[in-house]
C-alpha atoms as a PDB file:
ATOM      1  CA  UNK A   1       8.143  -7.636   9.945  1.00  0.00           C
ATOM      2  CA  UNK A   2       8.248  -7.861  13.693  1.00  0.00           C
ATOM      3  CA  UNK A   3       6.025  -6.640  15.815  1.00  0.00           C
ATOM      4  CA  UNK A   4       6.786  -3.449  18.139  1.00  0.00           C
ATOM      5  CA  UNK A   5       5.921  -4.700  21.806  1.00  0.00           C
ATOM      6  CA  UNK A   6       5.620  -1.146  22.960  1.00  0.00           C
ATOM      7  CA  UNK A   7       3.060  -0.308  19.988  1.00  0.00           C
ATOM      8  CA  UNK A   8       1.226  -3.102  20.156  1.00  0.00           C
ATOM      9  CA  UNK A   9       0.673  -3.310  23.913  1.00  0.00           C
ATOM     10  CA  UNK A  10      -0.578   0.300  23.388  1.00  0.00           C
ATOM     11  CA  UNK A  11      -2.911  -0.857  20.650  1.00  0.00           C
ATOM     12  CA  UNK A  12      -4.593  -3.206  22.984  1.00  0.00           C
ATOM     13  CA  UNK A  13      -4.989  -0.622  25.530  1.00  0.00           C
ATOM     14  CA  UNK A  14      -7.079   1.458  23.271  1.00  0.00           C
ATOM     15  CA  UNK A  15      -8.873  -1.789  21.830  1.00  0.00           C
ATOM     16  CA  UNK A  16     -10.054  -2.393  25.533  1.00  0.00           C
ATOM     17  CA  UNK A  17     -11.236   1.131  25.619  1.00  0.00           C
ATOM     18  CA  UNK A  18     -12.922   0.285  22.386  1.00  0.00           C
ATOM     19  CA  UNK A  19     -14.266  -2.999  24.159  1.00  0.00           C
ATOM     20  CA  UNK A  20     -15.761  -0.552  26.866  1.00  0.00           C
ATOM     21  CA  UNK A  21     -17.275   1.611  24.530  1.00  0.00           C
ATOM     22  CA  UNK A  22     -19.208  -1.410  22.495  1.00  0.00           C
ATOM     23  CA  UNK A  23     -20.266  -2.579  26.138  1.00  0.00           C
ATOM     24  CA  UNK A  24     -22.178   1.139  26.463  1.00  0.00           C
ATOM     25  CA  UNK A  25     -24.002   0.447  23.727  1.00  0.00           C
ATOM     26  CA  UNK A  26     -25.818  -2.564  24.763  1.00  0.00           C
ATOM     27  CA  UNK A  27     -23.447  -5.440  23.794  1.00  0.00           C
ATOM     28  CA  UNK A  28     -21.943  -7.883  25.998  1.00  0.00           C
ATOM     29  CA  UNK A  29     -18.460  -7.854  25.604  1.00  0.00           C
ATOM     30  CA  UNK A  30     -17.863 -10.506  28.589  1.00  0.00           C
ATOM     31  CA  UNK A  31     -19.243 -12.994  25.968  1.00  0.00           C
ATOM     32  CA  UNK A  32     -16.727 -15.943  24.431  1.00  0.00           C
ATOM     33  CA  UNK A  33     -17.042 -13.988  21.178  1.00  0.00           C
ATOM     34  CA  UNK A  34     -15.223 -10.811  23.324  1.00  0.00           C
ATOM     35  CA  UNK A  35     -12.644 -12.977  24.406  1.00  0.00           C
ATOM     36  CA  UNK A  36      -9.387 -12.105  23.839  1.00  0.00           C
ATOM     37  CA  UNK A  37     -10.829  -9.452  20.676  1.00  0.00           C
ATOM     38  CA  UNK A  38      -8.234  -6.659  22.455  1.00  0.00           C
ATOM     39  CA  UNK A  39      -5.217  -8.574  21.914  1.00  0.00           C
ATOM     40  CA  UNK A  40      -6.406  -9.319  18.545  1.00  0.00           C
ATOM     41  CA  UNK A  41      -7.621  -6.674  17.178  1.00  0.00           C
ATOM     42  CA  UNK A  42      -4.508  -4.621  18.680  1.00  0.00           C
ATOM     43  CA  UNK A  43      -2.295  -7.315  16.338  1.00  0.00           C
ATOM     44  CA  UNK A  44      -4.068  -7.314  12.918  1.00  0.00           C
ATOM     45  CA  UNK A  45      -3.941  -2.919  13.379  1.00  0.00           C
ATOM     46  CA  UNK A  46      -0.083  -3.907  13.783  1.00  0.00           C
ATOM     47  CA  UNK A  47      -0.093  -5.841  10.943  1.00  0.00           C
ATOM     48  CA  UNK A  48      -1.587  -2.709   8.394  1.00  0.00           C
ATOM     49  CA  UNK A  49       0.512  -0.301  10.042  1.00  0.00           C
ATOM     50  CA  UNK A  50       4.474  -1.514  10.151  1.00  0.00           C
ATOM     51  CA  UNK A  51       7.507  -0.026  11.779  1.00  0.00           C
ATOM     52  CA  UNK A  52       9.118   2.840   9.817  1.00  0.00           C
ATOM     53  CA  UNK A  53      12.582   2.271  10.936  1.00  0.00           C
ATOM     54  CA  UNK A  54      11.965  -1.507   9.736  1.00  0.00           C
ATOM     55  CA  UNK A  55      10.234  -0.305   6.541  1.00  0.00           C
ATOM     56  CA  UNK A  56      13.178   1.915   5.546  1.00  0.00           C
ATOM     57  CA  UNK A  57      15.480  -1.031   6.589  1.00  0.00           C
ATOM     58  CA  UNK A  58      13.822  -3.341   3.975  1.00  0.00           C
ATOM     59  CA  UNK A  59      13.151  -0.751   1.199  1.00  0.00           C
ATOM     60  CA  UNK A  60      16.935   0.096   1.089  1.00  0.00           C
ATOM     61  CA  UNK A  61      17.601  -3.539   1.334  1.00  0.00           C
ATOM     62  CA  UNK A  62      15.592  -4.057  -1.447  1.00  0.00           C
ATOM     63  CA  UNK A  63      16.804  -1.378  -3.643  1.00  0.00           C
ATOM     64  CA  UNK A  64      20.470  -2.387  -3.344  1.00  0.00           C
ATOM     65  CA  UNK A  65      20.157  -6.027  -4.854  1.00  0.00           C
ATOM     66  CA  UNK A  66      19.456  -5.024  -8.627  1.00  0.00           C
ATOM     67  CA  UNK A  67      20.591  -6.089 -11.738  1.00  0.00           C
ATOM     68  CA  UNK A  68      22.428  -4.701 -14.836  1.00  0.00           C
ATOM     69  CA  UNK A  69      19.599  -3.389 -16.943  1.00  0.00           C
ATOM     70  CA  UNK A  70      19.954  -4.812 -20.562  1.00  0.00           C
ATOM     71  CA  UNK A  71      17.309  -3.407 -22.262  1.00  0.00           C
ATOM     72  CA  UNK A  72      15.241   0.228 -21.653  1.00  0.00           C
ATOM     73  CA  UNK A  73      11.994  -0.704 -22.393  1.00  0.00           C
ATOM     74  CA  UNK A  74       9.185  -0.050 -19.787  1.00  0.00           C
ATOM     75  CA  UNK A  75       9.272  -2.512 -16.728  1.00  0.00           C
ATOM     76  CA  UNK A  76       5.361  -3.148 -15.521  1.00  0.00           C
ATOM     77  CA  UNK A  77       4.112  -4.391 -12.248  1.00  0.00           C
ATOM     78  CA  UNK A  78       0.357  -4.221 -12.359  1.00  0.00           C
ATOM     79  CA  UNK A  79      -2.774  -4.939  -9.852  1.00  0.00           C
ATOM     80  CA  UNK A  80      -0.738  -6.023  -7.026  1.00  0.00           C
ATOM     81  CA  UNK A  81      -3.251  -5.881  -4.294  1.00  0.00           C
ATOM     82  CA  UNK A  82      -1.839  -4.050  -0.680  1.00  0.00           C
ATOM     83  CA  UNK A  83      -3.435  -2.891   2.313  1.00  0.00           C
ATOM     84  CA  UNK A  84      -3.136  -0.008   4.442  1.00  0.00           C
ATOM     85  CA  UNK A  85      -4.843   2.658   6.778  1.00  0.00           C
ATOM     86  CA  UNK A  86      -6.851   6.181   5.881  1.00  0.00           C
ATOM     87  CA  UNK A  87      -5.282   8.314   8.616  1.00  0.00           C
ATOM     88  CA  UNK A  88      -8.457  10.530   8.845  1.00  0.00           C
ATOM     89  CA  UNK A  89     -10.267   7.372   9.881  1.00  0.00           C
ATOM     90  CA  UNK A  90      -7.660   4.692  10.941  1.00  0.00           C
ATOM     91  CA  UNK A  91      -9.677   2.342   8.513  1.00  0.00           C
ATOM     92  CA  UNK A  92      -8.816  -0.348   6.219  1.00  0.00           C
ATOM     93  CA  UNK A  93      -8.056   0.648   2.223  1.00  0.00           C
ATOM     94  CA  UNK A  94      -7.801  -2.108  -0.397  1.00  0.00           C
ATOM     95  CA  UNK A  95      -5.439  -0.623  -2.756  1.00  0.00           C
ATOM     96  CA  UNK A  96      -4.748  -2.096  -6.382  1.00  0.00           C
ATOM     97  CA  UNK A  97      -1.503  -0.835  -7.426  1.00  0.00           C
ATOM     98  CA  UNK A  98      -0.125  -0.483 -10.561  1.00  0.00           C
ATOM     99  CA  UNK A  99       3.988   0.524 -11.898  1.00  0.00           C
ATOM    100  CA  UNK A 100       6.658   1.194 -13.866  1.00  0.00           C
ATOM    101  CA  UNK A 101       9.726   2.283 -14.564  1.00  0.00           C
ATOM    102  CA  UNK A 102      12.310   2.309 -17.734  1.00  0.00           C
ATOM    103  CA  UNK A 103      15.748   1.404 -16.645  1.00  0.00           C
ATOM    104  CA  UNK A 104      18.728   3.128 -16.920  1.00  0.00           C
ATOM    105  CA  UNK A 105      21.698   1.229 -15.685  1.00  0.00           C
ATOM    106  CA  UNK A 106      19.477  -1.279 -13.078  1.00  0.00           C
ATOM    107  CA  UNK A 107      16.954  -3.283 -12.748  1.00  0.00           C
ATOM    108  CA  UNK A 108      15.065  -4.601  -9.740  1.00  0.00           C
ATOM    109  CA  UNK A 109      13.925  -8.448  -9.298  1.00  0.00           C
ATOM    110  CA  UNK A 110      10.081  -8.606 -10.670  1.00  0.00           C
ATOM    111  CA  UNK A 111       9.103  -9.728  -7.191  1.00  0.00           C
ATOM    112  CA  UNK A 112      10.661  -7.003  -5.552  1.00  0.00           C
ATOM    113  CA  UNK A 113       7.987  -4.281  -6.988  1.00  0.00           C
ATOM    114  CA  UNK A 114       5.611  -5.871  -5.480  1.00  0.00           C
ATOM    115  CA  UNK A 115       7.365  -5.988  -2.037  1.00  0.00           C
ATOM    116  CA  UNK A 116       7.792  -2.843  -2.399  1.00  0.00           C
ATOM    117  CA  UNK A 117       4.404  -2.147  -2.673  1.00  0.00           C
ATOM    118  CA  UNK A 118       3.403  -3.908   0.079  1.00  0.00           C
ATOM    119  CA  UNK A 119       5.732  -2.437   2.061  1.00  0.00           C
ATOM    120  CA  UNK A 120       5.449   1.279   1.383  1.00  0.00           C
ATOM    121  CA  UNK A 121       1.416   0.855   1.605  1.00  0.00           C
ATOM    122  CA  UNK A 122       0.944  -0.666   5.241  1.00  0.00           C
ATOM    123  CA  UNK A 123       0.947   2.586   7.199  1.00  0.00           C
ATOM    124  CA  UNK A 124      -1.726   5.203   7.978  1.00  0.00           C
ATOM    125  CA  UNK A 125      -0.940   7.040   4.549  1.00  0.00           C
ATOM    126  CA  UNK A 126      -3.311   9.087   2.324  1.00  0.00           C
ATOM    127  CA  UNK A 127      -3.194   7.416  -0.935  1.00  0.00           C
ATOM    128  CA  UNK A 128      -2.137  10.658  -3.072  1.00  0.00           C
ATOM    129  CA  UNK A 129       1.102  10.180  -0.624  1.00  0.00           C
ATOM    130  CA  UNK A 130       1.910   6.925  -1.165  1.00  0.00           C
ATOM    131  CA  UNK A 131       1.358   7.315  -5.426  1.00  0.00           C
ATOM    132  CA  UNK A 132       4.011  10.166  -5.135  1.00  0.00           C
ATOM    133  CA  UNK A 133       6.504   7.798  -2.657  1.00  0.00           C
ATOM    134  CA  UNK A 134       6.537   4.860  -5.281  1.00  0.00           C
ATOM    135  CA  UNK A 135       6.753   6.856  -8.054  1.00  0.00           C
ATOM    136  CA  UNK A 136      10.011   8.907  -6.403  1.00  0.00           C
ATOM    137  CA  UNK A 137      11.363   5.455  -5.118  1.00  0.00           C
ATOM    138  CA  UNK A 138      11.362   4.035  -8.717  1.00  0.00           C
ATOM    139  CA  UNK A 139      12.571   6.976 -10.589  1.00  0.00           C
ATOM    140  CA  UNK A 140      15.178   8.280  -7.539  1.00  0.00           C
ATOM    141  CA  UNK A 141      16.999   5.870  -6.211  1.00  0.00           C
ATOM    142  CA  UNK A 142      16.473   3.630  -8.763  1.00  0.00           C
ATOM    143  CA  UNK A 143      17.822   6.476 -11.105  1.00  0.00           C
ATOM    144  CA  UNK A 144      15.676   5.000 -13.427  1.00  0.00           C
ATOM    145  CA  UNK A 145      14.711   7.268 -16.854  1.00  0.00           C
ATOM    146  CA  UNK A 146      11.034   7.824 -15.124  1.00  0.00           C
ATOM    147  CA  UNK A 147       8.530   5.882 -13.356  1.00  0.00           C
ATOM    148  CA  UNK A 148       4.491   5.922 -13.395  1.00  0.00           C
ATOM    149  CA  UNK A 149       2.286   4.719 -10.652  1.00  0.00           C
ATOM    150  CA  UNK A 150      -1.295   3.977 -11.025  1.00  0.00           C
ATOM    151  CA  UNK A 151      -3.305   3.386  -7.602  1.00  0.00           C
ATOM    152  CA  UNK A 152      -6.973   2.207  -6.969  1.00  0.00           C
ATOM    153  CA  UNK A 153      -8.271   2.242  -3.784  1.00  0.00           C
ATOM    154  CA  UNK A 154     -11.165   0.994  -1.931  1.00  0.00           C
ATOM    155  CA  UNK A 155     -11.635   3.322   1.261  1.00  0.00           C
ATOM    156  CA  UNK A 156     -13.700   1.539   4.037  1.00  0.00           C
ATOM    157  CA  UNK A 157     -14.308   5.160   5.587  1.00  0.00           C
ATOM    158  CA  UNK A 158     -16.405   5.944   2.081  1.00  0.00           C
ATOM    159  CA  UNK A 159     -17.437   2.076   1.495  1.00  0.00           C
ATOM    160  CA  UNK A 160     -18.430   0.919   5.096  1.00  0.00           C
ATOM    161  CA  UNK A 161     -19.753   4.629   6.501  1.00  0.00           C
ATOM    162  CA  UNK A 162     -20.886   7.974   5.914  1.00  0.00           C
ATOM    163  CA  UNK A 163     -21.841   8.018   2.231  1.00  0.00           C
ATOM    164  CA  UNK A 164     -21.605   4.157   1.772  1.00  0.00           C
ATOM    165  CA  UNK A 165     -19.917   4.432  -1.285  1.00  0.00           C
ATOM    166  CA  UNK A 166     -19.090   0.204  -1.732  1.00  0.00           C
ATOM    167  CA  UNK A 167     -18.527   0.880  -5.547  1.00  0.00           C
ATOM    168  CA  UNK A 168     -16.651   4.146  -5.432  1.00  0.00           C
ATOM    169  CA  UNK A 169     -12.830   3.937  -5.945  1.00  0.00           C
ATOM    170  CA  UNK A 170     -10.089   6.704  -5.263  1.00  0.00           C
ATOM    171  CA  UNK A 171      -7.938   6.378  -8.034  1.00  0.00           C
ATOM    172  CA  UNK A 172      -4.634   8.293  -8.047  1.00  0.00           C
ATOM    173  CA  UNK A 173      -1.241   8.649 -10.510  1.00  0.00           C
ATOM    174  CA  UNK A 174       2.339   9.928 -10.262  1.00  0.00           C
ATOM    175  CA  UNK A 175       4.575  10.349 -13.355  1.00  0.00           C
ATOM    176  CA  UNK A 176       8.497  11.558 -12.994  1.00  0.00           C
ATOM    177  CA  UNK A 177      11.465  11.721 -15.726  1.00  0.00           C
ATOM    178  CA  UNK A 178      10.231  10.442 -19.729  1.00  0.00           C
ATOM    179  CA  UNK A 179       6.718   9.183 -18.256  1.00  0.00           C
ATOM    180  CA  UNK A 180       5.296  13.170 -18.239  1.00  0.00           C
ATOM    181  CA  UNK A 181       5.513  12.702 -21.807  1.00  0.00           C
ATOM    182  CA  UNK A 182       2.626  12.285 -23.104  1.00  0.00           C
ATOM    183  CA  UNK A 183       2.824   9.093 -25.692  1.00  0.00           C
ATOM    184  CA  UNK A 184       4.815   7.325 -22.638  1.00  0.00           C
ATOM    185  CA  UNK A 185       2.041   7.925 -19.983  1.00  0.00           C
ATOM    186  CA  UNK A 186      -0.557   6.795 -22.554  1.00  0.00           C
ATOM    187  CA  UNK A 187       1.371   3.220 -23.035  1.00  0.00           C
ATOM    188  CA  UNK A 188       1.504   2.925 -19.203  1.00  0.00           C
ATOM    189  CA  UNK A 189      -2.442   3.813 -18.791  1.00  0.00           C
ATOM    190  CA  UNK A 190      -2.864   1.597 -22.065  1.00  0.00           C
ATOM    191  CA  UNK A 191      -1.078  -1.501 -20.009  1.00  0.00           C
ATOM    192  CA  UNK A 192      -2.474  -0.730 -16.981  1.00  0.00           C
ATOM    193  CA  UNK A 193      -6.554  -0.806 -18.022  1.00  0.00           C
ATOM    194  CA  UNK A 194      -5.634  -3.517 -20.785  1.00  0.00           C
ATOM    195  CA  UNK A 195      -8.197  -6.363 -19.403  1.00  0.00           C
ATOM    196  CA  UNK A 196      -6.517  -9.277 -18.467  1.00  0.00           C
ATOM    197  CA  UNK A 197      -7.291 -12.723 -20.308  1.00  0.00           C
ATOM    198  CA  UNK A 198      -6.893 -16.406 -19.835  1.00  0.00           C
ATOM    199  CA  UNK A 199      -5.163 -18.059 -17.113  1.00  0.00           C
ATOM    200  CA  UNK A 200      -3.355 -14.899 -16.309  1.00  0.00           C
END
């Protein structure tokens, strides 16, 4: 994903009024430690929050290179960590992301789930959002029979401030097509909270 020059010269410009801020408070931010923090902090905000018109590039990308679906059994990608931003706070969330779809006519490449994952989740997005985006990605333009998504997410607005909730998670779901049945949501939650054993 390449970086917006615009954005992230912006970014830095607000880090440096950050900078100024953290100086008012009694720290020295002409220290070594300071040095250069702007620049850097301004790039790894870049990196959580990516490009829409690149993101939408990429997802539709993505989408278009499946395969003939032989089977229509549930397809599972589960615990595939992302990162993104609570919008109320512009803080870090750890999400744990879970999904599936049963195939109609396509199928996507295993890695690609988690791509798209990744990619979807790396924007200032409330997490109920982004459960409902996945789940109408898989089920939409995959034209899939349904989809389920399963999402666990550490907020560092709860965890880091305010209540200082380190343990709490936010955990959201999203079902379309055969998946609001009942017996089919069950198998997906089943799969999903199934502890994992061995090497794997």
């Amino acid at each position: 994903m390449e970086l917006d020059s615009k954005a992230l010269a912006l970014f830095t410009k607000g880090y440096e009024d950050i900078l100024e801020g953290i100086r008012l408070l009694g720290f020295d931010v002409g220290d070594e430690n300071f040095s250069e923090t702007a620049k850097r902090a301004a790039k790894g905000l870049h990196e959580l929050i990516h490009d829409q018109k690149q993101v939408k590039a990429e997802v539709a990308a993505l989408l278009a290179k499946t395969f003939p679906a032989k089977y229509t059994e549930m397809v599972i990608s589960k615990h595939n960590t992302c990162f993104g931003v609570c919008p109320h706070h512009l803080l870090p969330v750890i999400y744990r992301i879970s999904m599936a779809y049963i195939p109609t006519e396509k199928v996507l490449g295993l890695s690609k789930l988690s791509r798209l994952a990744r990619l979807i989740a790396r924007a200032p997005r409330l997490q109920e959002d982004l459960t409902h985006e996945l789940a109408d990605i898989l089920h939409v333009e995959l034209q899939s029979q349904g989809s389920a998504v399963y999402i666990e997410g550490l907020h560092m607005c709860m965890a880091a401030r305010g209540v200082g909730a380190h343990e709490a998670r936010l955990v959201t779901s999203g079902v379309r097509g055969v998946f609001l049945e009942l017996a089919t949501r069950e198998e997906f939650i089943k799969l999903v909270l199934a502890p994992q054993s061995g090497v794997l």
